[in-house]
N, C-alpha and C. Protein backbone atom coordinates (compact mmCIF):
# COMPACT_ATOMS: atom_id res chain seq x y z
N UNK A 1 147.49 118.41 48.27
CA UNK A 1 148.73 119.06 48.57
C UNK A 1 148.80 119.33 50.07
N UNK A 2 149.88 118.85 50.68
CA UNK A 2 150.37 119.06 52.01
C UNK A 2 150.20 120.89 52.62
N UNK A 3 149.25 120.82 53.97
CA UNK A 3 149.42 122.09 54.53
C UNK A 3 148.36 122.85 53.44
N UNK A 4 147.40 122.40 52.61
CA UNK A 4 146.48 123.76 51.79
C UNK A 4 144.96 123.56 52.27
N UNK A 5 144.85 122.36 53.50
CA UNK A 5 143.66 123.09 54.02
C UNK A 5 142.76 124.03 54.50
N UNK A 6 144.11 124.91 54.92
CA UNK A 6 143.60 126.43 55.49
C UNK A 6 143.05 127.19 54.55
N UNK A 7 143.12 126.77 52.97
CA UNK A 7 143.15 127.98 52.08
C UNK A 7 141.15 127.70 52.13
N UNK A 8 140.78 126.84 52.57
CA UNK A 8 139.58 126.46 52.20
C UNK A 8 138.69 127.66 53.32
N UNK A 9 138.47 127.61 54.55
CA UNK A 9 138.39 128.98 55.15
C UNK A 9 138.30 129.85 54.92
N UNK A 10 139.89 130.47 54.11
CA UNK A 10 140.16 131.58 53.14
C UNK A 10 138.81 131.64 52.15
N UNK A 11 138.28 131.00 51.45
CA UNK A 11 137.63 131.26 50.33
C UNK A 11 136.10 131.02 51.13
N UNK A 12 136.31 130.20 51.96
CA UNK A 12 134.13 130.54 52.64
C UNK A 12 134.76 132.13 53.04
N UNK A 13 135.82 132.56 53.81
CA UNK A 13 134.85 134.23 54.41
C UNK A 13 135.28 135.44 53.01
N UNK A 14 135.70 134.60 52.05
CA UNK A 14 136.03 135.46 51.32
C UNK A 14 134.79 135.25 50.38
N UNK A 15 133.75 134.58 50.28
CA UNK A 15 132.54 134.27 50.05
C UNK A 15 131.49 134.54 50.90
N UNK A 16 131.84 134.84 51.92
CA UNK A 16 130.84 135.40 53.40
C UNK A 16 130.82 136.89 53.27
N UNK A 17 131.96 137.72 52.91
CA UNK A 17 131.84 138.78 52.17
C UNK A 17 131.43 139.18 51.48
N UNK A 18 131.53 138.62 50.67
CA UNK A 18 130.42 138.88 49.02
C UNK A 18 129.08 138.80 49.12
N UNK A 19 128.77 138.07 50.04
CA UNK A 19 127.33 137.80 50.64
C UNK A 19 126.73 139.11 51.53
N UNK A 20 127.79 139.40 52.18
CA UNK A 20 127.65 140.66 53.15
C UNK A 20 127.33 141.74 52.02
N UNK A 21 128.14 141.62 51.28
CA UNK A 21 127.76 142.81 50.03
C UNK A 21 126.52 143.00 49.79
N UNK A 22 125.99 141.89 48.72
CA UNK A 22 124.67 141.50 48.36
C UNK A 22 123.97 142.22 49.61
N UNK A 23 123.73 142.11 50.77
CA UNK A 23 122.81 141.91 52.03
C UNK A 23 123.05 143.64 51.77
N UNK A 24 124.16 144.04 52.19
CA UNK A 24 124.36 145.70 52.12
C UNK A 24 123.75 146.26 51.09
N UNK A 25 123.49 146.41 50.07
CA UNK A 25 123.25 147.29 49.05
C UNK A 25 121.46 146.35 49.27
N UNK A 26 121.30 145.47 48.90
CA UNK A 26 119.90 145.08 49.03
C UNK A 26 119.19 145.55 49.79
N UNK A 27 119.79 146.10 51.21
CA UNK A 27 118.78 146.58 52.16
C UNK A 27 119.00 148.14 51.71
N UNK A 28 120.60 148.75 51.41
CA UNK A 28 120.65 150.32 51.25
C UNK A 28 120.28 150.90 50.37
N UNK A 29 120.38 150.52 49.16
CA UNK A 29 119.58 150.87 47.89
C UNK A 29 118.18 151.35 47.85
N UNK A 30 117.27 150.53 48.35
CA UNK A 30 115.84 150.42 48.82
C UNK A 30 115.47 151.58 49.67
N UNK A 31 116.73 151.67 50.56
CA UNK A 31 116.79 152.82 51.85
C UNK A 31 116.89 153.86 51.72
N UNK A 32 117.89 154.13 50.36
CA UNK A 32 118.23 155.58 49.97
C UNK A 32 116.94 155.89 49.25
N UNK A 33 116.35 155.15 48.31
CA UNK A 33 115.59 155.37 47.30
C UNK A 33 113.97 156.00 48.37
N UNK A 34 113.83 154.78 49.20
CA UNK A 34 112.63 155.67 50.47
C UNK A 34 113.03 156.98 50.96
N UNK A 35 114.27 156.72 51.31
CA UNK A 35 114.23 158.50 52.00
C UNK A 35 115.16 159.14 51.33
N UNK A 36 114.75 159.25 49.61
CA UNK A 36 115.12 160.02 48.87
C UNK A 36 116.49 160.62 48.92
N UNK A 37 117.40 160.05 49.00
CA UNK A 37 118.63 160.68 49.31
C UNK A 37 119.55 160.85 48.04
N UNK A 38 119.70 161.60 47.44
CA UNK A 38 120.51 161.74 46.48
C UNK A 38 122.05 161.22 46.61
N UNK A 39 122.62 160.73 45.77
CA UNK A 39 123.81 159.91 45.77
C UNK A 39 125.00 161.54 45.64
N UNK A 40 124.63 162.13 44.73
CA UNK A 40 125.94 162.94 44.18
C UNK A 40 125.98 164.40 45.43
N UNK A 41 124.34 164.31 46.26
CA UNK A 41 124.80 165.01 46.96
C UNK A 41 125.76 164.60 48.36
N UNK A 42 125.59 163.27 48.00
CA UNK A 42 126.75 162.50 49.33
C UNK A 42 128.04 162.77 49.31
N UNK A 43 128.09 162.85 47.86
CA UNK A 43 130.01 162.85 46.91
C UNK A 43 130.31 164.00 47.16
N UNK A 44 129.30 165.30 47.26
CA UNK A 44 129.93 166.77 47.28
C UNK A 44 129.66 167.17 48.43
N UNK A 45 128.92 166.90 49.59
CA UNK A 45 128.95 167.23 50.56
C UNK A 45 129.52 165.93 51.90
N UNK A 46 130.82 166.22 52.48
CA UNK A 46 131.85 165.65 53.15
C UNK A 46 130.59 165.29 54.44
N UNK A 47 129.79 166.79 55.33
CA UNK A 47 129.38 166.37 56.26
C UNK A 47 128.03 165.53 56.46
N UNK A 48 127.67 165.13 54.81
CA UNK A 48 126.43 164.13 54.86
C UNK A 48 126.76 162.81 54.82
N UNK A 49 126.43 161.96 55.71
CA UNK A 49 126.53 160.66 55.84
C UNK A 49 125.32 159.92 56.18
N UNK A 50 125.85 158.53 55.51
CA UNK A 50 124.41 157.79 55.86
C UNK A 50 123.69 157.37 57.13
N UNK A 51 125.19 157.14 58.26
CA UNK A 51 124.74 157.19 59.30
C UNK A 51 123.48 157.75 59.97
N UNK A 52 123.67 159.54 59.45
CA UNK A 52 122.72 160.43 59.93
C UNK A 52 121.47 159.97 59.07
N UNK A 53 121.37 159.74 58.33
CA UNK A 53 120.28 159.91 57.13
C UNK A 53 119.26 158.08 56.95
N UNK A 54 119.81 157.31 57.39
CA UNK A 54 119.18 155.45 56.81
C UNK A 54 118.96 154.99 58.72
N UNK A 55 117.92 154.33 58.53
CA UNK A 55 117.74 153.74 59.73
C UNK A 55 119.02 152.64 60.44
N UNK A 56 119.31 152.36 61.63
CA UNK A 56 120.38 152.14 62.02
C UNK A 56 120.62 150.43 61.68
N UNK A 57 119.40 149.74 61.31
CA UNK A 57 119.22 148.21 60.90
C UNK A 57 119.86 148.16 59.36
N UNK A 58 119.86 149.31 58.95
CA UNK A 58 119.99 149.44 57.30
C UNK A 58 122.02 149.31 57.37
N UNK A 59 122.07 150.14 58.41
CA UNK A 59 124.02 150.21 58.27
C UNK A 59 124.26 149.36 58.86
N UNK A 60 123.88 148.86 59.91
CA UNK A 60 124.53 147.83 60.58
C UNK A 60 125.20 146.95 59.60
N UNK A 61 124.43 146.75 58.43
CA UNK A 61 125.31 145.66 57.30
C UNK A 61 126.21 146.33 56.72
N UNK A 62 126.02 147.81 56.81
CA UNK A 62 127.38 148.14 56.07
C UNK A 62 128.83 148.19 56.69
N UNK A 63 128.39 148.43 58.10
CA UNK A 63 129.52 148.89 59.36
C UNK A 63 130.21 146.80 59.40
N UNK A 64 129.12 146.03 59.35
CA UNK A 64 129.57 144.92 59.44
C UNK A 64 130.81 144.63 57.92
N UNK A 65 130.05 144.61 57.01
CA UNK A 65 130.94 145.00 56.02
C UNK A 65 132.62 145.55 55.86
N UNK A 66 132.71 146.42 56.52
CA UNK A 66 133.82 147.30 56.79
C UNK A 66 134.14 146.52 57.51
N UNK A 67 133.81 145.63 58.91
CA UNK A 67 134.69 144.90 59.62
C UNK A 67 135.36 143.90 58.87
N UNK A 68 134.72 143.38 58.20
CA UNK A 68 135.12 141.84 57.63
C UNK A 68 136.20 142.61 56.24
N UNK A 69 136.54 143.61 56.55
CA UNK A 69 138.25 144.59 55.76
C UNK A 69 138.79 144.61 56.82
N UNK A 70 138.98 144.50 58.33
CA UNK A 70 139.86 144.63 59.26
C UNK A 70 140.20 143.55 59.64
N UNK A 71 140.08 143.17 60.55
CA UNK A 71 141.23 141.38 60.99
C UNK A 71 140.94 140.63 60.19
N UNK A 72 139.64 140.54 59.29
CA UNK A 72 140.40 139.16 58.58
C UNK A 72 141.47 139.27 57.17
N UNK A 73 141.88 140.67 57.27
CA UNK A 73 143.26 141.04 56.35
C UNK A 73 144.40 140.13 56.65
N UNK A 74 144.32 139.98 58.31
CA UNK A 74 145.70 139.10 58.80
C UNK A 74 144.77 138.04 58.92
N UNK A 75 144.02 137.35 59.12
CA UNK A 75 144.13 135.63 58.67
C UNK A 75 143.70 135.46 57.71
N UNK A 76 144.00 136.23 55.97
CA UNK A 76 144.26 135.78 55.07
C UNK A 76 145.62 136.11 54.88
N UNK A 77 146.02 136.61 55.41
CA UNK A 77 147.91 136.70 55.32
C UNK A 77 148.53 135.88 55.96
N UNK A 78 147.85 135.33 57.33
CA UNK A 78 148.77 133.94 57.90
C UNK A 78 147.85 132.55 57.43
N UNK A 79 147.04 132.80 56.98
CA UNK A 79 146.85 130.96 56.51
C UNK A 79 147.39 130.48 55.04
N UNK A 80 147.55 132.31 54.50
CA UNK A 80 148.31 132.37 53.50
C UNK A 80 149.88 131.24 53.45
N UNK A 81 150.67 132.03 54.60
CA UNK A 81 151.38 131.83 55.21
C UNK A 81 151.44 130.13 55.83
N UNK A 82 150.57 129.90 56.53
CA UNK A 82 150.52 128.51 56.82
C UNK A 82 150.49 127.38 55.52
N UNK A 83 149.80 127.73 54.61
CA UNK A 83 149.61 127.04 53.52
C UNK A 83 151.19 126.72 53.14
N UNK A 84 151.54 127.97 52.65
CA UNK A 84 152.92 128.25 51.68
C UNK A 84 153.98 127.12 52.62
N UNK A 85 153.81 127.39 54.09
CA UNK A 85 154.92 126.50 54.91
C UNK A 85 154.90 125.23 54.98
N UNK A 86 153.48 124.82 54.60
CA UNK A 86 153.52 122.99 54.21
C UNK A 86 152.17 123.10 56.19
N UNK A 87 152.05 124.39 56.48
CA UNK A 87 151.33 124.34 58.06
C UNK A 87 149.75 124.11 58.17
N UNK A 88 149.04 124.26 57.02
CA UNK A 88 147.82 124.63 56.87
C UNK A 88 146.76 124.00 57.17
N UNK A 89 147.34 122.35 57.43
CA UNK A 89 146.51 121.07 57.79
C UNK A 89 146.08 120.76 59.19
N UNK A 90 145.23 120.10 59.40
CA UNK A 90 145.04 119.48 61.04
C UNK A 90 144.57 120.99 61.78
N UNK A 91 145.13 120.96 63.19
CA UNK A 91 144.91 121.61 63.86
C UNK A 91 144.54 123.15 63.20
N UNK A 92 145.69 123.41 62.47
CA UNK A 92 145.68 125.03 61.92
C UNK A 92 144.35 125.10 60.83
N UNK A 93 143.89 124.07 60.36
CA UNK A 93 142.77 124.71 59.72
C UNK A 93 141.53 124.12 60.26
N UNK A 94 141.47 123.14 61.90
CA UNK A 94 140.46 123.84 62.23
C UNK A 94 140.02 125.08 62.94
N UNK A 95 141.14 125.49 63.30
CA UNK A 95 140.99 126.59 63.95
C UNK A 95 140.38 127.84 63.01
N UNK A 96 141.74 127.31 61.50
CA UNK A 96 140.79 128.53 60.94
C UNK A 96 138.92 128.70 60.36
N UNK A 97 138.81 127.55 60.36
CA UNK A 97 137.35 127.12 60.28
C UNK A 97 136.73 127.89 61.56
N UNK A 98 136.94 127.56 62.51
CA UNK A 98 136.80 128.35 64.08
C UNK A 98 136.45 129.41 63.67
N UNK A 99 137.72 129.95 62.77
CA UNK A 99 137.14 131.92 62.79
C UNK A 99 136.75 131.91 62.13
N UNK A 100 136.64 131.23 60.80
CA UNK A 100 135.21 131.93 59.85
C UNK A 100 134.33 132.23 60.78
N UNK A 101 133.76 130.63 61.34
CA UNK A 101 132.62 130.74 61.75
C UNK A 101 132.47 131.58 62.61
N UNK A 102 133.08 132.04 63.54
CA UNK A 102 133.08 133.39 64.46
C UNK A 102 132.89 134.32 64.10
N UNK A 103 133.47 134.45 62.68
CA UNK A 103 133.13 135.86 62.01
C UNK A 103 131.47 135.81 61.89
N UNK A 104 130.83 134.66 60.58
CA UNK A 104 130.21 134.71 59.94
C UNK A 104 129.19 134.84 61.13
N UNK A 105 128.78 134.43 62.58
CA UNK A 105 128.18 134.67 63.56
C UNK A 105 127.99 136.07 63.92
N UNK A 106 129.30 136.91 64.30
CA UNK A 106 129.45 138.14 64.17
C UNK A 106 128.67 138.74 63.50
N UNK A 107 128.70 138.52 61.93
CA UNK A 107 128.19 139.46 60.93
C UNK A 107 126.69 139.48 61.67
N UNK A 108 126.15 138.29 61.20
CA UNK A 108 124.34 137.98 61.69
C UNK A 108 124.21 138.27 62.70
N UNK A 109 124.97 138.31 64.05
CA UNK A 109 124.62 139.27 65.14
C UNK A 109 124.29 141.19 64.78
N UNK A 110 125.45 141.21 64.04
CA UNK A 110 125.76 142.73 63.77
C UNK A 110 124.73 143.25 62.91
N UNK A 111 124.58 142.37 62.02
CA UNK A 111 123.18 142.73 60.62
C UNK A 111 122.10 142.84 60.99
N UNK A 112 121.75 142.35 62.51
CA UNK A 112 120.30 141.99 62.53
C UNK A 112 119.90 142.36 63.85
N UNK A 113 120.86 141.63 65.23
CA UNK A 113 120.20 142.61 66.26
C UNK A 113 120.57 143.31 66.78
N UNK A 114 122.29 143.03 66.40
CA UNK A 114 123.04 144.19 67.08
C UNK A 114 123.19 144.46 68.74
N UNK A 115 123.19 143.15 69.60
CA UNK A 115 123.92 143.15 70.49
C UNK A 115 125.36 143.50 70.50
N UNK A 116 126.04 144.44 71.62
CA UNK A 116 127.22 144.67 71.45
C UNK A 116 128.22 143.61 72.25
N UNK A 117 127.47 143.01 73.22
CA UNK A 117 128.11 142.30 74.10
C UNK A 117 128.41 140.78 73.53
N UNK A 118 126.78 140.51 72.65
CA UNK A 118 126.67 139.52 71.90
C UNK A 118 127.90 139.48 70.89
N UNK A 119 128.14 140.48 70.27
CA UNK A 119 129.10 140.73 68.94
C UNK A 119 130.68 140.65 69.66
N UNK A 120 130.52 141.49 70.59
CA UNK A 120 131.92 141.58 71.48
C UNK A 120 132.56 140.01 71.64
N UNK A 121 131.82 139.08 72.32
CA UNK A 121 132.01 137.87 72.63
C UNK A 121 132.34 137.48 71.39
N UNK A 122 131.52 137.11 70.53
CA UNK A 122 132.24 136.51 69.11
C UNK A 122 133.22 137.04 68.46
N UNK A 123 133.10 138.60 69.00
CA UNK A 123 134.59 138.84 68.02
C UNK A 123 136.05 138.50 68.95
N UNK A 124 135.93 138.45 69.63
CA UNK A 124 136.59 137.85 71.07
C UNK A 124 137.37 136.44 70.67
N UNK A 125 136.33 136.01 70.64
CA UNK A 125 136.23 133.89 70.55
C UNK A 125 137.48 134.05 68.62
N UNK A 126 136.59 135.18 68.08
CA UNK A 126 137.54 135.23 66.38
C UNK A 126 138.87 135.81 66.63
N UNK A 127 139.17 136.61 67.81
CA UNK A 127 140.44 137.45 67.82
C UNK A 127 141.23 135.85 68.69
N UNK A 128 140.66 135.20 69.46
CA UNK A 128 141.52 134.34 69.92
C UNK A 128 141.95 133.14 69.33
N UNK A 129 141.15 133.05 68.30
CA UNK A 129 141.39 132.03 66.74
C UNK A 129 142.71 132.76 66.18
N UNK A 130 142.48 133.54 66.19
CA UNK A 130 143.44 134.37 65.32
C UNK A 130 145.32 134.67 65.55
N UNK A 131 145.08 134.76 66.72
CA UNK A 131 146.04 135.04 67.39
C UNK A 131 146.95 133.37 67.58
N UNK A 132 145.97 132.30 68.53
CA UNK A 132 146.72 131.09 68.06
C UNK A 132 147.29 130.79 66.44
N UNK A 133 146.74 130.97 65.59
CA UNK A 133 146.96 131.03 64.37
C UNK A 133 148.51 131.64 64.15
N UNK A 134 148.46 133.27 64.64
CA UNK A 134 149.26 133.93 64.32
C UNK A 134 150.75 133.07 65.08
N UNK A 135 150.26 132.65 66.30
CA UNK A 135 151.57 132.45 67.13
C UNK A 135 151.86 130.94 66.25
N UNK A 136 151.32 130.26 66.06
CA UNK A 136 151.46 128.79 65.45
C UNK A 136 152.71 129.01 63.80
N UNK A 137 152.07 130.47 63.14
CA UNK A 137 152.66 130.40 62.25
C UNK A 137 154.09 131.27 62.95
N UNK A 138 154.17 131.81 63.79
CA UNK A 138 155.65 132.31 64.36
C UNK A 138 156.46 131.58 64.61
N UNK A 139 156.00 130.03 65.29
CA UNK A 139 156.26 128.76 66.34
C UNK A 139 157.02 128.47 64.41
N UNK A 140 156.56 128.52 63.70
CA UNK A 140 156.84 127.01 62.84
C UNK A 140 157.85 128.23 61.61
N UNK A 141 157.89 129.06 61.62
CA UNK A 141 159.04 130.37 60.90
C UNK A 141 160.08 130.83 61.76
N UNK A 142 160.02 131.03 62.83
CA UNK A 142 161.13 131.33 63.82
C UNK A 142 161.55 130.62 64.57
């Protein structure tokens, strides 16, 4: 079908997520359980967080986690978009290939050594995937 290459992208980081999951709880689970942290006292007390409480290698997968819920909300809404317009082929889905992979770089920077400058740059290189994306699908609707 014309224009549904992009959706393929869509489903690796929407599978790069799920992976991020797995990685999050595999390392936090283990983490809470070492330094004994009770779960229900997390739920009733607002000013305990894990931040304060799990070594900072342990969240990094979770904080990464939470990213991969922020921009890539909008490039599953515009390749969405590109698909639906017949746009999704050629150029527009390598680009979106581009940002997976920018993301999925991101994450493994963020999970593991946590350069900021390192992470900055890739999320950089993914926000400028993104944005051509965005303007491509404006160019071809307006």
């Amino acid at each position: 079908m014309t224009g549904m290459a992009i959706l393929q992208p869509v489903v690796a980081l929407a599978a790069w997520t799920m992976v991020m999951w797995f990685w999050l709880y595999g390392t936090r689970i283990p983490a809470m359980s070492a330094a004994k942290i009770d779960p229900e006292e997390l739920a009733e007390d607002p000013t305990i967080t894990l931040d304060n409480l799990l070594p900072p290698q342990v969240q990094w997968k979770a904080h990464n986690y939470n990213h991969l819920h922020e921009a890539p909300t909008v490039f599953y809404a515009v390749a969405i978009v590109l698909a639906i317009i017949g746009q999704g082929d050629g150029l527009n889905a390598q680009i979106g290939w581009a940002y997976v992979g920018f993301r999925v770089l991101h994450s493994l920077v963020q999970a593991t050594i946590n350069k900021l400058p390192l992470r900055f740059g890739l999320f950089a290189l993914s926000s400028f995937c993104l944005m051509f994306l965005v303007a491509r699908a404006a160019m071809a609707l307006f």
